[in-house]
PDB file of N, CA and C in Angstrom:
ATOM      1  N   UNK A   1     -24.413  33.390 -24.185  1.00  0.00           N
ATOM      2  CA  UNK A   1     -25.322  32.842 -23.184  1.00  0.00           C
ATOM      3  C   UNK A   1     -25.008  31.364 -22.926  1.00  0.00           C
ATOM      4  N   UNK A   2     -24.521  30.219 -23.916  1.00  0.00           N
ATOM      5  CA  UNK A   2     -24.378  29.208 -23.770  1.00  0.00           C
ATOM      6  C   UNK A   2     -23.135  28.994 -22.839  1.00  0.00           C
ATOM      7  N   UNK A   3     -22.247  29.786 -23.138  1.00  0.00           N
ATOM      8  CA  UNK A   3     -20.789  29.476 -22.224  1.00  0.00           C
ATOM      9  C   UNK A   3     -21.101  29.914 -20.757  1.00  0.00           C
ATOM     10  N   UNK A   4     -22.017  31.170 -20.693  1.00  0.00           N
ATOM     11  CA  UNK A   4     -22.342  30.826 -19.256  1.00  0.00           C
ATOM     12  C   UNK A   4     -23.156  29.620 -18.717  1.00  0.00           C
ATOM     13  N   UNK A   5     -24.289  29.457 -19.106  1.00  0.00           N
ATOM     14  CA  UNK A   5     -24.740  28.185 -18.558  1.00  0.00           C
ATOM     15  C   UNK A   5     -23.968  26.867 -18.440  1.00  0.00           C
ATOM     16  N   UNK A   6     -23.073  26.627 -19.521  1.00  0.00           N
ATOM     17  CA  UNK A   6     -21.882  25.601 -19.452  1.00  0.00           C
ATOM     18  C   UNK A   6     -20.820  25.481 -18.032  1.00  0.00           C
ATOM     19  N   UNK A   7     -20.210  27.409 -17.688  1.00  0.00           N
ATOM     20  CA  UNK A   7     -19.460  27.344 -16.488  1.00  0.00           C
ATOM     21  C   UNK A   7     -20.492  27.499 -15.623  1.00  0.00           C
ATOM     22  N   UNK A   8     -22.081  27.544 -15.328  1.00  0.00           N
ATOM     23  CA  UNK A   8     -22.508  27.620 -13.973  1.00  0.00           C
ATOM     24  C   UNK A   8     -22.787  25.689 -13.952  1.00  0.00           C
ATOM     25  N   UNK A   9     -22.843  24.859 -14.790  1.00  0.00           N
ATOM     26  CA  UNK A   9     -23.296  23.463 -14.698  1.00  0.00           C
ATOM     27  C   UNK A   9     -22.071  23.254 -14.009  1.00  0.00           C
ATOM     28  N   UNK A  10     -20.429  23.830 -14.407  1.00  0.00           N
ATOM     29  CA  UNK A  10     -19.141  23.113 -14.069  1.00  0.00           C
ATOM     30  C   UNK A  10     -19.351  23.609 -12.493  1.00  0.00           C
ATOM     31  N   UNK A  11     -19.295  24.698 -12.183  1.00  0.00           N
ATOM     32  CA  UNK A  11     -19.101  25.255 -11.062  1.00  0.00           C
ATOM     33  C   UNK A  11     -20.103  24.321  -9.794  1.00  0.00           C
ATOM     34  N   UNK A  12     -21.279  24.345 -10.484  1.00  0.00           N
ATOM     35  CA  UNK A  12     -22.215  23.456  -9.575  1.00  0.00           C
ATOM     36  C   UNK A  12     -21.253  21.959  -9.223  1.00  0.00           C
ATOM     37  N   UNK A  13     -20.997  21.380 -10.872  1.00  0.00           N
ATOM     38  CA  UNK A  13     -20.529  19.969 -10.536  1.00  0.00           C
ATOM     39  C   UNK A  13     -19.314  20.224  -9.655  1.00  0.00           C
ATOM     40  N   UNK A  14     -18.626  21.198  -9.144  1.00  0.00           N
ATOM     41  CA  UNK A  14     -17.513  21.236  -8.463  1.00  0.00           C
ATOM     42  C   UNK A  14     -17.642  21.442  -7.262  1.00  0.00           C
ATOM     43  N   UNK A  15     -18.923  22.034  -6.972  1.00  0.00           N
ATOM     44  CA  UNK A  15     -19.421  22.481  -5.388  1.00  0.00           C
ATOM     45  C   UNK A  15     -20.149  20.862  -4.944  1.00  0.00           C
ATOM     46  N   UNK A  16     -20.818  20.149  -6.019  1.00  0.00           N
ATOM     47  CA  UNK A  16     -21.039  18.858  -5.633  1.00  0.00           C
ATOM     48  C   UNK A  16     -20.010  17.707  -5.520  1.00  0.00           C
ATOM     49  N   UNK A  17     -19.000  18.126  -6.001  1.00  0.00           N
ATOM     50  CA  UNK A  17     -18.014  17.006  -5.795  1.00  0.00           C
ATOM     51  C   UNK A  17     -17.309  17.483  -4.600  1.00  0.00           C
ATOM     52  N   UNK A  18     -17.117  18.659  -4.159  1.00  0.00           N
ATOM     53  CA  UNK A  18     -16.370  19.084  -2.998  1.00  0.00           C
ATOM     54  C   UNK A  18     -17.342  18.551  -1.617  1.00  0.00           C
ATOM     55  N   UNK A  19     -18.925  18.567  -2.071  1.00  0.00           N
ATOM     56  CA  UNK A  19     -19.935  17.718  -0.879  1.00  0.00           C
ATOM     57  C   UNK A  19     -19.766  16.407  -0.867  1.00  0.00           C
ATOM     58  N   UNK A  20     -19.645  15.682  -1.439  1.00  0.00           N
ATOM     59  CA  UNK A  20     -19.580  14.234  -1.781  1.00  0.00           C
ATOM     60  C   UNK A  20     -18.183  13.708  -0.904  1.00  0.00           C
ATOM     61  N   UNK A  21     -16.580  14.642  -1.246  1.00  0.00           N
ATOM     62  CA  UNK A  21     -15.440  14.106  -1.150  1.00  0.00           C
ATOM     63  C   UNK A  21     -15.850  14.362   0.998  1.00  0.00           C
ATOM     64  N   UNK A  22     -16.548  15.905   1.185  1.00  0.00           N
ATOM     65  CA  UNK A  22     -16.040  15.365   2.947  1.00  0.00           C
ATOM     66  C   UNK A  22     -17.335  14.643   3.211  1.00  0.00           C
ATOM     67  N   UNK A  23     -18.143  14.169   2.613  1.00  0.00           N
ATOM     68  CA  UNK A  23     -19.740  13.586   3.228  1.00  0.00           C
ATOM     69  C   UNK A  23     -19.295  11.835   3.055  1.00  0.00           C
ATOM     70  N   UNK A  24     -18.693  11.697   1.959  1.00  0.00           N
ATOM     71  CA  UNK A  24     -18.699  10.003   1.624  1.00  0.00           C
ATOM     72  C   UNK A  24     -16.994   9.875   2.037  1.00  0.00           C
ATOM     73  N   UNK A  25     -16.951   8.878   2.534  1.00  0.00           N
ATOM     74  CA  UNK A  25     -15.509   8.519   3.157  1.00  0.00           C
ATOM     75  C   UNK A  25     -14.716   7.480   1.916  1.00  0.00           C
ATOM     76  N   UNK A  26     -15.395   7.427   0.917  1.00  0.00           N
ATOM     77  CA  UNK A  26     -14.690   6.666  -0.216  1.00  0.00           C
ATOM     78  C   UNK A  26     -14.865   7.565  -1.366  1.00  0.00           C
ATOM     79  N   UNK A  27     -15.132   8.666  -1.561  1.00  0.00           N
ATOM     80  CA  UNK A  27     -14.869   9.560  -2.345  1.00  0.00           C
ATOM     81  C   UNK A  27     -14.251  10.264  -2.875  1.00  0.00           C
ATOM     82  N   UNK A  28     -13.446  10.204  -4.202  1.00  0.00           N
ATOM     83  CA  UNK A  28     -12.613  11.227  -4.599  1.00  0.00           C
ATOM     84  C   UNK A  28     -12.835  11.305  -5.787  1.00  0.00           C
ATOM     85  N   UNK A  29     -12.051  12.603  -6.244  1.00  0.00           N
ATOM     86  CA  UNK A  29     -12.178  13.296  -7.511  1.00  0.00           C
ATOM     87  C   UNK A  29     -11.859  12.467  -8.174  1.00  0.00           C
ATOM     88  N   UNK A  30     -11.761  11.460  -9.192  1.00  0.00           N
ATOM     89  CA  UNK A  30     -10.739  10.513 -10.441  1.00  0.00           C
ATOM     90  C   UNK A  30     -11.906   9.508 -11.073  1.00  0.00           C
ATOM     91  N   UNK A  31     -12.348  10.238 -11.994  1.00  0.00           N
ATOM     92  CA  UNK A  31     -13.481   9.214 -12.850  1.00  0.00           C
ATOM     93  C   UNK A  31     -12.903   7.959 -13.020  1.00  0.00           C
ATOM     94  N   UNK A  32     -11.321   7.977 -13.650  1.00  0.00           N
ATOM     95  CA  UNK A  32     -10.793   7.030 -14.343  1.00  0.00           C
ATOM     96  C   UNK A  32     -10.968   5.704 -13.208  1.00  0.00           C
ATOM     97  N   UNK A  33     -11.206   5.940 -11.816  1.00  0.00           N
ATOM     98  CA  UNK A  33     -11.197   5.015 -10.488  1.00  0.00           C
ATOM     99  C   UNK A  33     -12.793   4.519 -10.155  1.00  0.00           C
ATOM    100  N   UNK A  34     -13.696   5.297 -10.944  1.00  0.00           N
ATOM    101  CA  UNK A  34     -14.963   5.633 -10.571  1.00  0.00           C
ATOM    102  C   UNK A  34     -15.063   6.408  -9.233  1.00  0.00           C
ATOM    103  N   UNK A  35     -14.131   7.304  -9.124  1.00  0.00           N
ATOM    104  CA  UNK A  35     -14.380   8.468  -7.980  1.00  0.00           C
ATOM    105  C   UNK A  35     -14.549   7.498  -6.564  1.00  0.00           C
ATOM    106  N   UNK A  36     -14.319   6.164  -6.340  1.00  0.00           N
ATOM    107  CA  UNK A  36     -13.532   5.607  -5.294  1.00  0.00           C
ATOM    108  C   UNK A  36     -12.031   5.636  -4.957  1.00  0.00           C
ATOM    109  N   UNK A  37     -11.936   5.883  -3.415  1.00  0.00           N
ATOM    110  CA  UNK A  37     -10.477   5.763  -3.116  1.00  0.00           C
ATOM    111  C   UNK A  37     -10.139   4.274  -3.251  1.00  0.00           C
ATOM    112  N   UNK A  38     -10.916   3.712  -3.055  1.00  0.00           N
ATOM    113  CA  UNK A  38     -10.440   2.264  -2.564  1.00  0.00           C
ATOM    114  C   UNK A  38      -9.960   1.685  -3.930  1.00  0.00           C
ATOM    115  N   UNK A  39     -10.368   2.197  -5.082  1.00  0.00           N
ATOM    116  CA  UNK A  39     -10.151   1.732  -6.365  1.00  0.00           C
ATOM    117  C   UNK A  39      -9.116   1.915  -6.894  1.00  0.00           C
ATOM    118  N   UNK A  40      -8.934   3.306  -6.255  1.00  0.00           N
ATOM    119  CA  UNK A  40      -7.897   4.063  -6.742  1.00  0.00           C
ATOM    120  C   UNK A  40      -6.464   3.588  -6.093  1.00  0.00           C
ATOM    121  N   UNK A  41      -6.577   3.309  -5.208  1.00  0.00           N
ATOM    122  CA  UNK A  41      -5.300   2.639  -4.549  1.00  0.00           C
ATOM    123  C   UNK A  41      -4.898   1.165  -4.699  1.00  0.00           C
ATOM    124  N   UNK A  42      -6.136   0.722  -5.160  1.00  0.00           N
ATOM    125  CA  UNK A  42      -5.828  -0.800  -5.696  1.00  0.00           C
ATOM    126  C   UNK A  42      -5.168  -0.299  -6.976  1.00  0.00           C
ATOM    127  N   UNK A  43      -5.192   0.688  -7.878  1.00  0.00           N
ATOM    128  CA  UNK A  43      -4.233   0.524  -9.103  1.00  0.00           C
ATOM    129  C   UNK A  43      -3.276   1.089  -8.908  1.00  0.00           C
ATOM    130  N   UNK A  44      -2.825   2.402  -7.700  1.00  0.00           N
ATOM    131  CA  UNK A  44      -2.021   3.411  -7.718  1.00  0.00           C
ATOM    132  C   UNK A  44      -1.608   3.261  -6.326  1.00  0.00           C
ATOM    133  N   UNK A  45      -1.026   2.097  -5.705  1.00  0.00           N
ATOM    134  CA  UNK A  45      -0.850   2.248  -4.102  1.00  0.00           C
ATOM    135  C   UNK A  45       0.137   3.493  -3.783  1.00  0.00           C
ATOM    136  N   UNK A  46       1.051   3.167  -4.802  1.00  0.00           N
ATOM    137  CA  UNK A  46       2.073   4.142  -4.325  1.00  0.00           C
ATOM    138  C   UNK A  46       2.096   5.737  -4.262  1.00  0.00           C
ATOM    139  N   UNK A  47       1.017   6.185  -4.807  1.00  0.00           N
ATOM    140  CA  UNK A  47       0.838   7.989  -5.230  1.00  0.00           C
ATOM    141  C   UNK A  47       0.554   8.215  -3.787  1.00  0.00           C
ATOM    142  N   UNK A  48       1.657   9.008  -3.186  1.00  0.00           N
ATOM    143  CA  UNK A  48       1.323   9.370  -1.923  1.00  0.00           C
ATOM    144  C   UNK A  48       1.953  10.870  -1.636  1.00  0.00           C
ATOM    145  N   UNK A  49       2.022  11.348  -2.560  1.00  0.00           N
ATOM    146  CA  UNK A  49       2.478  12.872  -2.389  1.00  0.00           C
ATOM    147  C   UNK A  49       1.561  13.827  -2.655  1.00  0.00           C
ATOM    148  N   UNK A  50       2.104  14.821  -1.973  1.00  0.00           N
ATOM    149  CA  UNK A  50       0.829  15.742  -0.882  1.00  0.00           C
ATOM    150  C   UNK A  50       0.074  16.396  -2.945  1.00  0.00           C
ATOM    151  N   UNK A  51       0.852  16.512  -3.863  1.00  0.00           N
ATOM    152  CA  UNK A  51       0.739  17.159  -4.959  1.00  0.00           C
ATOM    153  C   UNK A  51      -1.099  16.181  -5.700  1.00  0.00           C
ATOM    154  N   UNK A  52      -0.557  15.184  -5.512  1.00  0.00           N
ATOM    155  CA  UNK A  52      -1.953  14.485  -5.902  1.00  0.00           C
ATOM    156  C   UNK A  52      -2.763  13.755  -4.898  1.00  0.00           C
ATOM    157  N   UNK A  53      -2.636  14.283  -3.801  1.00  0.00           N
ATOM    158  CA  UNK A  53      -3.537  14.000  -2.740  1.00  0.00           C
ATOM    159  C   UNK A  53      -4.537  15.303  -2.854  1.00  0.00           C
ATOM    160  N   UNK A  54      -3.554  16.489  -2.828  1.00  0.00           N
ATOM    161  CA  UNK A  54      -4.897  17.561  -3.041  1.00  0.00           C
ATOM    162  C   UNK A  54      -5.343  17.246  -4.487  1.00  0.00           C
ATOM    163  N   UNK A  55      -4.952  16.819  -5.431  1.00  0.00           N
ATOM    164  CA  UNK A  55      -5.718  16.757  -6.270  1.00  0.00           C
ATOM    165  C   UNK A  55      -7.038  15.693  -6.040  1.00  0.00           C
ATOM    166  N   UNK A  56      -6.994  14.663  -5.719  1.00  0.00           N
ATOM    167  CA  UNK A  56      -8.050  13.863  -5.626  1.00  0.00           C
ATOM    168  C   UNK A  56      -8.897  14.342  -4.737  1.00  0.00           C
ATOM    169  N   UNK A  57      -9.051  15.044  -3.760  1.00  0.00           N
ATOM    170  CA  UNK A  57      -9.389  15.625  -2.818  1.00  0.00           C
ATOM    171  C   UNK A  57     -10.014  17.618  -3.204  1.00  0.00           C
ATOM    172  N   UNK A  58      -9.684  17.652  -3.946  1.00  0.00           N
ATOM    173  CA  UNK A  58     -10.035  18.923  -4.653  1.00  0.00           C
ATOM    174  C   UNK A  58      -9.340  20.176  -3.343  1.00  0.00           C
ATOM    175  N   UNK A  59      -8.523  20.149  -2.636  1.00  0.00           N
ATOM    176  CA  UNK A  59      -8.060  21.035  -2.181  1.00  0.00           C
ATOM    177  C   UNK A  59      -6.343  21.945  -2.227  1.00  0.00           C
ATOM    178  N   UNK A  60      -6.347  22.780  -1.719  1.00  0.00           N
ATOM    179  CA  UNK A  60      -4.679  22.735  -1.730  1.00  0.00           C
ATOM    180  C   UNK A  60      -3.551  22.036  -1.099  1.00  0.00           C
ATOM    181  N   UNK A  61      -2.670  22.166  -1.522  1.00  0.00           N
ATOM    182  CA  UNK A  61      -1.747  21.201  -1.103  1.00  0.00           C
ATOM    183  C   UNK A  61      -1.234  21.362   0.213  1.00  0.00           C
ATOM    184  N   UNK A  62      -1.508  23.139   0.665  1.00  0.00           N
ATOM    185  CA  UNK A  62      -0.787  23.052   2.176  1.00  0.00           C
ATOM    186  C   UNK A  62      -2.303  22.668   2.985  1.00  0.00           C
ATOM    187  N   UNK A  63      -3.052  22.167   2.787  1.00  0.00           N
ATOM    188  CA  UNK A  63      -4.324  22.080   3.401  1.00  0.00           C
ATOM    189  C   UNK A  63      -3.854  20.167   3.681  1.00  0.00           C
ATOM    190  N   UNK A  64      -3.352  19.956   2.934  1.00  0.00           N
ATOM    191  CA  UNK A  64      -3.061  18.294   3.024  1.00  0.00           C
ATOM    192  C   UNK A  64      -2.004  18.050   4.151  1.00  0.00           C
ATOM    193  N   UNK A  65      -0.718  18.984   4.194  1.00  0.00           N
ATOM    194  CA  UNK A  65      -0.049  19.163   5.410  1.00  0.00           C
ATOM    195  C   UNK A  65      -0.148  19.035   6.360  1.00  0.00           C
ATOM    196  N   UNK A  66      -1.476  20.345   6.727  1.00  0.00           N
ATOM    197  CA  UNK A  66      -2.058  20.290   7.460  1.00  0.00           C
ATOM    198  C   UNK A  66      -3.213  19.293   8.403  1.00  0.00           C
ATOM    199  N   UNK A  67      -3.778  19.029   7.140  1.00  0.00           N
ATOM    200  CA  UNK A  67      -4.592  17.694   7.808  1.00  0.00           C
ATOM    201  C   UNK A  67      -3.877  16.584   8.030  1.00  0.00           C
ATOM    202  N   UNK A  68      -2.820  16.278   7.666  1.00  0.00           N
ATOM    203  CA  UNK A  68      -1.847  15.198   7.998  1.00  0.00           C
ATOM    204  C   UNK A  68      -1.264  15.679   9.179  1.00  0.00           C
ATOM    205  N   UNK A  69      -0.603  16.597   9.410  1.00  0.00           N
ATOM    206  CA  UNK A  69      -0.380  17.049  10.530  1.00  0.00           C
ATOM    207  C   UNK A  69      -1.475  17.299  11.855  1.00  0.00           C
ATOM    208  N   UNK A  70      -2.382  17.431  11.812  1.00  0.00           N
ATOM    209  CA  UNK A  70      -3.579  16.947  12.666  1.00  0.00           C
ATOM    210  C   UNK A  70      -3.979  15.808  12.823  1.00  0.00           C
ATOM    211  N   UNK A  71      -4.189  14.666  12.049  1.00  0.00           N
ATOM    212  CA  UNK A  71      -4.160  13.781  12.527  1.00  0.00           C
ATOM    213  C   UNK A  71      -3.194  12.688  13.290  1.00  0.00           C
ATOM    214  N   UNK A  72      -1.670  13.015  12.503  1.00  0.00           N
ATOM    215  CA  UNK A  72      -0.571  12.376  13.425  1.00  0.00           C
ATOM    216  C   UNK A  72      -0.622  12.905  14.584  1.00  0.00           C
ATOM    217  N   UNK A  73      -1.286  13.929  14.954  1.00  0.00           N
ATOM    218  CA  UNK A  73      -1.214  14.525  16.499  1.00  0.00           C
ATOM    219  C   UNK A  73      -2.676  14.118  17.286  1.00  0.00           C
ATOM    220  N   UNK A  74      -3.396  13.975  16.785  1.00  0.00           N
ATOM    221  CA  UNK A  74      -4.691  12.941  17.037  1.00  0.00           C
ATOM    222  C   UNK A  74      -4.494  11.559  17.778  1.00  0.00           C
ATOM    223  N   UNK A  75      -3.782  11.072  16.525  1.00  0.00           N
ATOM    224  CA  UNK A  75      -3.174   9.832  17.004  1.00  0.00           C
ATOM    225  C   UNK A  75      -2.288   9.711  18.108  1.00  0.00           C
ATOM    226  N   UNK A  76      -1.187  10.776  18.140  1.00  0.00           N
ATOM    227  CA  UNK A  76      -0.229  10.605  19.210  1.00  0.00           C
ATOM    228  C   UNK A  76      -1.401  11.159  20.482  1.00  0.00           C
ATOM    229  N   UNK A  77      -2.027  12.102  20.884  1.00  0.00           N
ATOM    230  CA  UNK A  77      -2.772  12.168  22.069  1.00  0.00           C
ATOM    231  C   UNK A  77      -3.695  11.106  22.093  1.00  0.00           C
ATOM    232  N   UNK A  78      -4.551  10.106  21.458  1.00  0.00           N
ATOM    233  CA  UNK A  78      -4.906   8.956  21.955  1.00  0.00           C
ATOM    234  C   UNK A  78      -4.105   8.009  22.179  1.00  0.00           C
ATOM    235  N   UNK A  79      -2.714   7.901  21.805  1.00  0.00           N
ATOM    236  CA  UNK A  79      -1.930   6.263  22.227  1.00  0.00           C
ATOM    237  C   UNK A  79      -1.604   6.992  23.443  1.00  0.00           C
ATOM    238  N   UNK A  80      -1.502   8.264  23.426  1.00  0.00           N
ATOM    239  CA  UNK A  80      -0.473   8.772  25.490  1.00  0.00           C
ATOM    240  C   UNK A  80      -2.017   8.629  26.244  1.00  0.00           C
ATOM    241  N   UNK A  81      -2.935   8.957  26.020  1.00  0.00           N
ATOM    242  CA  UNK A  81      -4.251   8.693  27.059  1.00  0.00           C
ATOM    243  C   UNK A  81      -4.134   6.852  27.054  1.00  0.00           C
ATOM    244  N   UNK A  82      -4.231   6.021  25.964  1.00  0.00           N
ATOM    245  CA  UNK A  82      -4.145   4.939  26.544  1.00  0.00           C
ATOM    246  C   UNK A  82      -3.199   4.100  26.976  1.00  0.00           C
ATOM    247  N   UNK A  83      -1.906   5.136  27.118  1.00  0.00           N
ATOM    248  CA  UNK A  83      -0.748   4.664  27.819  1.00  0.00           C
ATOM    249  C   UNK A  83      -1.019   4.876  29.362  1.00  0.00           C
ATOM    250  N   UNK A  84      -1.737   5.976  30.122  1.00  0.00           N
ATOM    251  CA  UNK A  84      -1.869   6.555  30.786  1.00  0.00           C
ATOM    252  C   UNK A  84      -2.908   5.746  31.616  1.00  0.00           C
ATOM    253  N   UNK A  85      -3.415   4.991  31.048  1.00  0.00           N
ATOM    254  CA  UNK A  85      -4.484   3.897  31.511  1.00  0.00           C
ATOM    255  C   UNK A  85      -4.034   2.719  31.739  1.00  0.00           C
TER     256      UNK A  85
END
């Protein structure tokens, strides 16, 4: 009985950290940072591979691709609209 109540506390804390990382825009998984990005990149500028991006982020790695790949295309259709102006 105890090991279940142990994995439903983890499971909760994981469904709350997955609310936190898309609700707060300085949020990520890494106690050692206090679960700030901004902290985290002041000690670690350089970690920029997709392998520990989903990790801080609690997702998969082709999901990071992807969202990188959506936003460079974000970006490129707003600089051609304000080229276009």
């Amino acid at each position: 009985m105890y090991y279940k109540e142990i994995s439903e506390v983890k499971m909760a804390n994981k469904e709350d950290f997955k609310k936190r990382i898309l609700e707060e825009e300085d949020f990520i998984k890494c106690p050692r940072s206090s679960n700030s990005l901004q902290k985290f990149l002041i000690k670690a500028p350089e970690v920029v591979e997709d392998k520990a991006i989903a990790k801080l982020l609690m997702i998969e790695v082709e999901e990071v691709q992807k969202i990188y790949d959506e936003a460079v295309k974000k970006i490129k259709e707003d600089l051609s609209e304000e080229d276009a102006d």
